[in-house]
Structures are given as structure tokens and as C-alpha cells.
Protein backbone atom coordinates (compact mmCIF):
# COMPACT_ATOMS: atom_id res chain seq x y z
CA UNK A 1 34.67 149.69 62.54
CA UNK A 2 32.62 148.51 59.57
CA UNK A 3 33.64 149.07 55.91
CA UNK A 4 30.65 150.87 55.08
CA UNK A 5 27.85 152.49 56.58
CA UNK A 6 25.40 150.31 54.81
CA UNK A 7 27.40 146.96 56.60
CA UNK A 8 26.64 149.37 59.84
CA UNK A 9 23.41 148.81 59.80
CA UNK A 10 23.30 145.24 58.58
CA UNK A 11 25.46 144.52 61.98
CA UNK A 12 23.26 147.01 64.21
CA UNK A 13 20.07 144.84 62.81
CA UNK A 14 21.92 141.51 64.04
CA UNK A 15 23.25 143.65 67.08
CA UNK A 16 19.63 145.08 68.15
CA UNK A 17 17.66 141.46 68.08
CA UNK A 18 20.71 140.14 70.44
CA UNK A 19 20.27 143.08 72.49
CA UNK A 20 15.97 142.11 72.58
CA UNK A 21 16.79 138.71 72.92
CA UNK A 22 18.66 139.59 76.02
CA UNK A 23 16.89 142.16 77.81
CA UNK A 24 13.66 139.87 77.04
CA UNK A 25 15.41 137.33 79.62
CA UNK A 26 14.44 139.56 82.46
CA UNK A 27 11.61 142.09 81.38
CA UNK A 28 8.75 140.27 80.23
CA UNK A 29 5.90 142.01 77.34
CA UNK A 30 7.13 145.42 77.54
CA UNK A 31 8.92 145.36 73.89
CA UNK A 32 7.40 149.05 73.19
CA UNK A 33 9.03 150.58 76.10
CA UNK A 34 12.54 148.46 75.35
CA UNK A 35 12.12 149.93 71.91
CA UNK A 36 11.59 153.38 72.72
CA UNK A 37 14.26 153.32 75.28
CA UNK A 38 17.13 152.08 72.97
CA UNK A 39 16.11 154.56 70.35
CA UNK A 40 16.86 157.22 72.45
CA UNK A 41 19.99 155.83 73.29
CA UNK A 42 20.98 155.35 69.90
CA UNK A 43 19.63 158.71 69.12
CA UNK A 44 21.63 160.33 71.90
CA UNK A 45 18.55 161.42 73.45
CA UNK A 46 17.31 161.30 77.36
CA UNK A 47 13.94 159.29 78.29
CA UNK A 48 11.18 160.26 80.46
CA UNK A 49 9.23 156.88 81.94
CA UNK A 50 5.96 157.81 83.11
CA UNK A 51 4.04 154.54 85.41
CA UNK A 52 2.48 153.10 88.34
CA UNK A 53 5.07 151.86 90.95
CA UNK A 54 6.05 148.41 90.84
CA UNK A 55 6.45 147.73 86.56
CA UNK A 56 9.75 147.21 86.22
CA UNK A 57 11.56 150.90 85.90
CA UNK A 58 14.32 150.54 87.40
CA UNK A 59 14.77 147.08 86.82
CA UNK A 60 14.68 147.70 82.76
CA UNK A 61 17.27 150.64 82.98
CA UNK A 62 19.16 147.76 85.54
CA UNK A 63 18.86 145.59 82.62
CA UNK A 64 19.85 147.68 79.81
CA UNK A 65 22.94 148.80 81.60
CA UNK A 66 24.15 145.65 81.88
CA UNK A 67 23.51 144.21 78.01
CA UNK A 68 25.08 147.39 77.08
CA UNK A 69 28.22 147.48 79.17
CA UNK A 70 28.25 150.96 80.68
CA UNK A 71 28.38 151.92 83.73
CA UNK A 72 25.05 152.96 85.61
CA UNK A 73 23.83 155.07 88.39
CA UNK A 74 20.44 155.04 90.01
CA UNK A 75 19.56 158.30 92.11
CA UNK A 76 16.64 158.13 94.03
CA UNK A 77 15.18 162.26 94.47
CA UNK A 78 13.58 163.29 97.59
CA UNK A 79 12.62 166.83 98.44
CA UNK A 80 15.71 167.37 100.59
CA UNK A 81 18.08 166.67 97.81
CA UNK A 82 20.41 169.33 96.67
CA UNK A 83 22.03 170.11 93.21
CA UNK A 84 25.81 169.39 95.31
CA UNK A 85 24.33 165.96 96.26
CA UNK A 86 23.86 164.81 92.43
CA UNK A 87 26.64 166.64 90.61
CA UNK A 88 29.14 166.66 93.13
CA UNK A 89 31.27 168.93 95.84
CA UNK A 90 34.58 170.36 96.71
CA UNK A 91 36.12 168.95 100.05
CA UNK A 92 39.35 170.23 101.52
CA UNK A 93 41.68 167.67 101.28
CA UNK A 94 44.68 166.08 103.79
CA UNK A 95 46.99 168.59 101.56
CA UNK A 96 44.37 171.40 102.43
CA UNK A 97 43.39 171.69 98.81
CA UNK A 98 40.22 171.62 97.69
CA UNK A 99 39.37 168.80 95.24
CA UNK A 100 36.35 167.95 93.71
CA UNK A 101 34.78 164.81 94.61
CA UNK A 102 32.14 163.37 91.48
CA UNK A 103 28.96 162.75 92.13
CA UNK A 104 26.35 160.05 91.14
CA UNK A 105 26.14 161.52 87.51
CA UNK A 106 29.26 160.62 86.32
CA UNK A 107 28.23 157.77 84.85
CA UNK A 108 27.43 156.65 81.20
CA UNK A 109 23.32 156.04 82.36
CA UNK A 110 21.48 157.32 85.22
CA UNK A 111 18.23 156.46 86.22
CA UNK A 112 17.02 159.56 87.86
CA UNK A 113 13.69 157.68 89.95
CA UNK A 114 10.99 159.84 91.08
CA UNK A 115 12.16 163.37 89.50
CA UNK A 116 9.22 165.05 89.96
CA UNK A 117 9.62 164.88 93.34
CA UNK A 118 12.82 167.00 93.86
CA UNK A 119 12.53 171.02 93.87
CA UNK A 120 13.62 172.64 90.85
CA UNK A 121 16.91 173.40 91.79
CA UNK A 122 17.84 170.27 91.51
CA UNK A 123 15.84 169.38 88.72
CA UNK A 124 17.59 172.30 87.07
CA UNK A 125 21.02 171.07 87.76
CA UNK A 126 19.81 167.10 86.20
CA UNK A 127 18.67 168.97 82.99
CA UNK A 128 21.47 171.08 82.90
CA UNK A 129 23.69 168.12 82.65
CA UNK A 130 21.75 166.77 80.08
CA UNK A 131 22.21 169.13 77.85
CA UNK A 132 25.23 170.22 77.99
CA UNK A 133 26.29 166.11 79.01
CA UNK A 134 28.59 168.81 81.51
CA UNK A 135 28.34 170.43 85.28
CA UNK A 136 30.01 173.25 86.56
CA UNK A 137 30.90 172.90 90.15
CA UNK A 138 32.64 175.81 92.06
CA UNK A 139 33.36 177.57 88.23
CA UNK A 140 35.07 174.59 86.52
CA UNK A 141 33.50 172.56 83.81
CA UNK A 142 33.58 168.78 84.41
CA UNK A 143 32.27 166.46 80.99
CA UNK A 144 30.44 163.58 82.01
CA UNK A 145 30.56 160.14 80.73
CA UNK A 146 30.40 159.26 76.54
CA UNK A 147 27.79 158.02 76.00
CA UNK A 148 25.65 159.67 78.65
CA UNK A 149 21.94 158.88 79.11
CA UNK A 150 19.51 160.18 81.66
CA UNK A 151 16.58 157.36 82.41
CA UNK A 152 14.24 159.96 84.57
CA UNK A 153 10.68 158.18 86.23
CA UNK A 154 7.58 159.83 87.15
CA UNK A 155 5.18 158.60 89.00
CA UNK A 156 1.31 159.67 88.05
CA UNK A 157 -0.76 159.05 91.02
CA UNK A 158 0.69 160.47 94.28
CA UNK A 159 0.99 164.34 93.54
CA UNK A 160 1.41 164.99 97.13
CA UNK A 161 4.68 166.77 97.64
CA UNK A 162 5.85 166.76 93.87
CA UNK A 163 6.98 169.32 91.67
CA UNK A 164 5.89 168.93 88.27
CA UNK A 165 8.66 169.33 85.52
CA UNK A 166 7.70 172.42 83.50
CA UNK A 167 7.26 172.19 79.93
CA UNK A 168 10.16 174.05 78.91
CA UNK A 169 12.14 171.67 80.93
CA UNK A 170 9.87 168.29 79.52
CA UNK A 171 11.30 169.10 76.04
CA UNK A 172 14.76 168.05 77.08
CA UNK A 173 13.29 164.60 76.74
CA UNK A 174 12.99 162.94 73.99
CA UNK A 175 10.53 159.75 74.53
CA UNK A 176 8.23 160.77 77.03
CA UNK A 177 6.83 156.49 77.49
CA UNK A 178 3.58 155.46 79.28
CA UNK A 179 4.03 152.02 81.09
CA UNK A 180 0.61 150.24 81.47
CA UNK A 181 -0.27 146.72 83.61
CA UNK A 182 1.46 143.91 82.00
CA UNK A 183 -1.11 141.45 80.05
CA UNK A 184 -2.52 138.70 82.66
CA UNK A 185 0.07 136.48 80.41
CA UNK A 186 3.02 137.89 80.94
CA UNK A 187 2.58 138.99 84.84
CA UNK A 188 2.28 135.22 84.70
CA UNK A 189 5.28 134.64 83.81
CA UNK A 190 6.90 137.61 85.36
CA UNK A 191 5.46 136.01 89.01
CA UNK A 192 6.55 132.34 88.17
CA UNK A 193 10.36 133.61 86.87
CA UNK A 194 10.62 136.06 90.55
CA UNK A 195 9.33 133.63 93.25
CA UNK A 196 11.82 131.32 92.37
CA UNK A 197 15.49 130.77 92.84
CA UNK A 198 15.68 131.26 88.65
CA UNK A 199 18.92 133.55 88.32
CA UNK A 200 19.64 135.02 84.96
CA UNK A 201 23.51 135.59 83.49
CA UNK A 202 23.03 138.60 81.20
CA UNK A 203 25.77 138.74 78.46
CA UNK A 204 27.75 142.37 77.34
CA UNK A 205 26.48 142.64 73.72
CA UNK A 206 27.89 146.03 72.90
CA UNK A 207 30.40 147.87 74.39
CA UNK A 208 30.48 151.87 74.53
CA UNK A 209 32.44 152.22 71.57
CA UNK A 210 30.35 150.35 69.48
CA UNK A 211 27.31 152.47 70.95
CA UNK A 212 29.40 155.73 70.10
CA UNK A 213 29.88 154.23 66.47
CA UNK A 214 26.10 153.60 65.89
CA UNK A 215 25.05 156.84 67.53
CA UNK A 216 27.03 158.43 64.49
CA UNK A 217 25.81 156.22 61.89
CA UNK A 218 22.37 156.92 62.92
CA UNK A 219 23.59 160.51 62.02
CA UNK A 220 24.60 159.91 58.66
CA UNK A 221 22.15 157.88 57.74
CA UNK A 222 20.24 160.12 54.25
CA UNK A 223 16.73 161.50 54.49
CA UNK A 224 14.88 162.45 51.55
CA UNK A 225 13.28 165.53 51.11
CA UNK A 226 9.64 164.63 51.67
CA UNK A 227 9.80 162.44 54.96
CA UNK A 228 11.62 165.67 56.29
CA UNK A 229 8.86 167.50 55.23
CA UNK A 230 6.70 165.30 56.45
CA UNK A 231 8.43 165.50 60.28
CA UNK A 232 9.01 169.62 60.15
CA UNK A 233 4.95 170.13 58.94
CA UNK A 234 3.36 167.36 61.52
CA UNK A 235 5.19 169.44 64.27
CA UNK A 236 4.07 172.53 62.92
CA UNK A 237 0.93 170.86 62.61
CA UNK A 238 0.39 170.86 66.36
CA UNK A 239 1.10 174.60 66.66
CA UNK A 240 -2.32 176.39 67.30
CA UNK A 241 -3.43 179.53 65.55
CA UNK A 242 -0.30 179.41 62.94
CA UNK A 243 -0.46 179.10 59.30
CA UNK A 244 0.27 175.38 59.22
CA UNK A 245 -1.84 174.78 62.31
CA UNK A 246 -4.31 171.55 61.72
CA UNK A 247 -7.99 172.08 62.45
CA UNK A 248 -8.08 169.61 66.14
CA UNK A 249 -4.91 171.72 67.51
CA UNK A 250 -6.85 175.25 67.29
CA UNK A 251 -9.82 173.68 69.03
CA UNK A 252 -8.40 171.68 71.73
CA UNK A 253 -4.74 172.47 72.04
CA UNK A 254 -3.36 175.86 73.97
CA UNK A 255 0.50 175.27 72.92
CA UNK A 256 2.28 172.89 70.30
CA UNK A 257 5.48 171.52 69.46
CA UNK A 258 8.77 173.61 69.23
CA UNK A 259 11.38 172.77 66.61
CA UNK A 260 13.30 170.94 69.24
CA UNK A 261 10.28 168.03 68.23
CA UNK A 262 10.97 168.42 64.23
CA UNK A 263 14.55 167.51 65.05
CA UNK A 264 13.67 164.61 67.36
CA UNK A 265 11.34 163.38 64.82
CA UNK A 266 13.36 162.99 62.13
CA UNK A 267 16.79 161.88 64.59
CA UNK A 268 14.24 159.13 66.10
CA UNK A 269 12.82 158.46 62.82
CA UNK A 270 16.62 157.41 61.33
CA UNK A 271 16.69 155.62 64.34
CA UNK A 272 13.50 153.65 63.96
CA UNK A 273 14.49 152.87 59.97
CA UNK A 274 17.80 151.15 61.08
CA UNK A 275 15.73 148.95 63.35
CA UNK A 276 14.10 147.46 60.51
CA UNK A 277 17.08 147.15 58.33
CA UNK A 278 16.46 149.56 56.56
CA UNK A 279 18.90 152.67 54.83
CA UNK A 280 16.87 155.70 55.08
CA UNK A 281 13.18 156.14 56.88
CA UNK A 282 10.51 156.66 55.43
CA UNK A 283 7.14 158.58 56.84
CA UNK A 284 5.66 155.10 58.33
CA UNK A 285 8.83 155.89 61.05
CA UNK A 286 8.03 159.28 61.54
CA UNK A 287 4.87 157.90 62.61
CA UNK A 288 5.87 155.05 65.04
CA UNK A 289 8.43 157.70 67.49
CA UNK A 290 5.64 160.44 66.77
CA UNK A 291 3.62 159.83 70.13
CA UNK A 292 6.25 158.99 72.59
CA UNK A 293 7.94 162.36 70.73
CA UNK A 294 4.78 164.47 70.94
CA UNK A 295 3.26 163.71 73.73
CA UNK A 296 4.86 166.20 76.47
CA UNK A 297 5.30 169.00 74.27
CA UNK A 298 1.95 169.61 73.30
CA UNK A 299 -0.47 171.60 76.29
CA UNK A 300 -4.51 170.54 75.85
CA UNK A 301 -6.85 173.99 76.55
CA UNK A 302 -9.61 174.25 79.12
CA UNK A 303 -12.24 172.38 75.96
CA UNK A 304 -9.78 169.24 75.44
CA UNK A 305 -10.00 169.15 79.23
CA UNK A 306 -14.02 169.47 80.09
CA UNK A 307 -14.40 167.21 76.93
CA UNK A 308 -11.94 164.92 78.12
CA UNK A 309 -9.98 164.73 74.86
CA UNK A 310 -6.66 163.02 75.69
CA UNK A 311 -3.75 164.16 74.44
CA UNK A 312 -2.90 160.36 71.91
CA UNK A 313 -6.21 161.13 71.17
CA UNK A 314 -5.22 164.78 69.53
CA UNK A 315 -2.24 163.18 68.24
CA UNK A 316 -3.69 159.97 66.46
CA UNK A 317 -5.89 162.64 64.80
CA UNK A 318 -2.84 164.47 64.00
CA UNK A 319 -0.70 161.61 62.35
């Protein structure tokens, strides 16, 4: 593809801003959240939205489907859905065979909308996939699509008739993002470019291979010794009543990070660096994917709760 890894990330600099410049065309002033979502991408990773309805969530994964060229799935959960209904189910055929028929996840991204309001069976069988980026249906294994990427929303204000993802099952994810209210500026703008008869043409800038390639590169690219230090300790960090644990997690924190976060850390970190243009990270991009990273893994205690310490709060401390 490229002679060299360093030319790699020279062309995924030039590729990124095109990719910006693109997406930018239809989501207006939420550059954070585009960032965090095409990290994970490139850092083979799966991203948890968290926001009010009506910001733009599926419209953004619509968005970044189409700049990237993959194919893309939305699934919409509801409490009557069933693990069969997402994965796919074995019919009897004309030649009274059974054959499978694929369901809505075989596709390179899926925007799962509304998970936590699915029972865990099904939720089990969405994070079982994205694991293993495999299902087993009626005890064959079927791979899904390369790359495969699981967009998942949540939606914080109705809890009637949801079922909270557990924690064990959060740390599959590695962004967990908060979408806010658009500045008055941009809702502006978004109000003036959706009332009228403005369409936008949305151009392929990468193709799958090319996001296979960089999803390597990001990989390979070095780390040195004391930025990976740096990630392993501030996870360790958050870890209450252990040896490395940092004063603010005994007091208000009940559970911290596992190593699954050290990993993401440093993965999102290399991630962050070639962003920037630049050939290895350094702790300054630890520090900008530390939040989104943290941010589900971590459990406040009863204190952090009466004293109404938020959780960015714990982890700005942290960092």
C-alpha cells in the first residue's frame, strides 16, 4: 500500500482531514464525537453514544458509513426482540434443507439504536458478536464483515422499560461519548441547512481495504516505555484499595478499571498520535482518549453519589 509505515501516516493525516471535511458537510459542531468515533474505528474498537434524542446519532453513523464506503446496518431494539432476529435463523428451504438466512449484523457497521432497551439475551448475543466479530447460529460459526464496527446508542432520560448494560458487558466498548445540545451557532446552521431543499453528495474517501491497512498501521506504530507506563499506572490508578490506587478513587470510587482499559488506552492513544501526524504518542494522547476510555468502567460509591461527585470529575482529578 504505502512504502513505509512512516508515508502511512503522512497519507492517513491527508486521509483523516478529507474524511472531517466531509462528514462536517452534514453534522454540524460535533468534531469531539466525529473524533472519538473514527478512533475507534481505526482502533478496531466498538462505540457506545450516550444522548438526548434528536442530536444526530444515527444520522453521524449514516454519515460515516457513507465517507467510508462500507456497508451499514441500523437495528432499532425493542423489548420483544430476540437474539434470532439480529444474528440470523435457519429456514427450511424449497429443497427441504435448512439454510441459514443472515441477519442485520452482517454488515461492516451497525448502529445498534436504543440498546439498553432490549433484554439481555439479546444484548448478550450483540456483544457476543463483537467480540468474537462471529455468531454461532444452530452450532456453526458464521464471521461477520472486515472491518466490523458496532455504533450502540443509549438514551439517558426515559429508564422506563430499559435494561441497563452491566458493567462487565460496558467494557466491550471502547469510547463510551456524551453528546450535549449543539451551541446556539451551530443548531443555527443545522436548522437553516434541514428546512431547506439543500441536498448534500457525500464522496467515498476510503474504501475497506484502506481502513484494514490503517487499522494495522495503527498497530505497529512504536510506544516508548514511559507513555506505556504512563497508560498501565493511570488505569491502575483508578483501582480502589490496591497498591497503586490514587487517593480520590479510595474515597469516592467502589470499582476501577480492568486491564481491558490499559490496552484501550494505549491502542486509542496510537490512534490519537497518528491524528496529529505524529509517529509514536506521547502521554498528552493518553490523556485526550482517557475520559471517553474511562468513563464506563469506573463505579462511583454511595459518598461520590450523596456528594454528587461526577464521575469526569474523579477522572480530571485522576489525569
Amino acid at each position: 500500500m504505502y512504502k513505509s509505515d512512516v508515508e502511512g501516516v503522512d497519507a492517513f493525516v491527508v486521509k483523516y482531514k478529507e474524511l472531517n471535511a466531509e462528514i462536517g458537510k452534514v453534522i454540524i459542531g460535533q468534531d469531539e464525537v466525529v473524533k472519538d468515533v473514527l478512533i475507534s474505528i481505526f482502533s478496531k474498537g466498538h462505540c457506545l453514544l450516550v444522548g438526548v434524542p434528536g442530536l444526530a446519532k444515527t444520522l453521524l453513523v449514516n454519515t460515516i458509513a457513507d465517507v467510508l464506503g462500507l456497508s451499514y446496518n441500523r437495528i432499532q431494539f425493542t423489548p420483544d426482540l430476540m437474539p434470532s432476529d439480529i444474528i440470523g435463523s435457519e429456514i427450511l428451504g424449497d429443497d427441504r434443507h435448512f439454510k441459514f438466512v443472515k441477519g442485520p449484523l452482517f454488515a461492516n457497521i451497525i448502529l445498534a439504536d436504543e440498546i439498553n432497551r432490549t433484554p439481555p439475551k439479546t444484548q448478550a448475543a450483540l456483544l457476543e458478536a463483537m467480540q468474537e466479530r462471529a455468531v454461532t447460529a444452530a452450532g456453526k460459526r458464521y464471521e461477520l464483515g472486515n472491518p466490523f464496527f458496532v455504533l450502540a446508542t443509549q438514551n439517558p432520560i426515559e429508564q422506563e422499560g430499559t435494561y441497563p448494560l452491566p458493567e462487565a458487558q460496558l467494557d466491550r466498548f471502547m469510547f463510551n461519548v456524551w453528546l450535549d445540545y449543539p451551541k446556539l451557532q451551530d443548531e443555527l446552521l443545522v436548522v437553516k441547512n434541514t428546512t431547506s431543499n439543500k441536498k448534500v453528495e457525500l464522496k467515498k474517501i476510503l474504501s475497506a481495504e484502506d481502513i484494514l491497512y490503517f487499522q494495522d498501521l495503527v498497530r505497529r506504530i512504536p510506544v516508548a516505555d514511559n507513555v506505556l507506563e504512563y497508560a498501565v499506572k493511570l488505569a491502575a490508578k483508578t483501582r480502589p484499595n490496591t497498591e497503586h490506587a490514587a487517593e480520590v478513587s479510595n474515597k469516592y470510587l467502589a470499582w476501577g478499571a480492568g486491564p481491558r482499559a490499559s490496552q484501550f488506552l494505549v491502542i486509542g492513544a496510537k490512534c490519537h498520535a497518528m491524528i496529529k501526524g505524529k509517529y509514536s504518542p506521547d502521554i498528552e494522547d493518553v490523556k485526550a482518549v482517557a475520559t471517553a476510555i474511562l468513563r464506563h468502567r469506573i463505579v462511583r460509591n454511595y459518598k461520590a453519589e450523596a456528594e454528587g461527585i461526577s464521575i469526569d470529575k474523579i477522572i480530571s482529578d485522576l489525569l
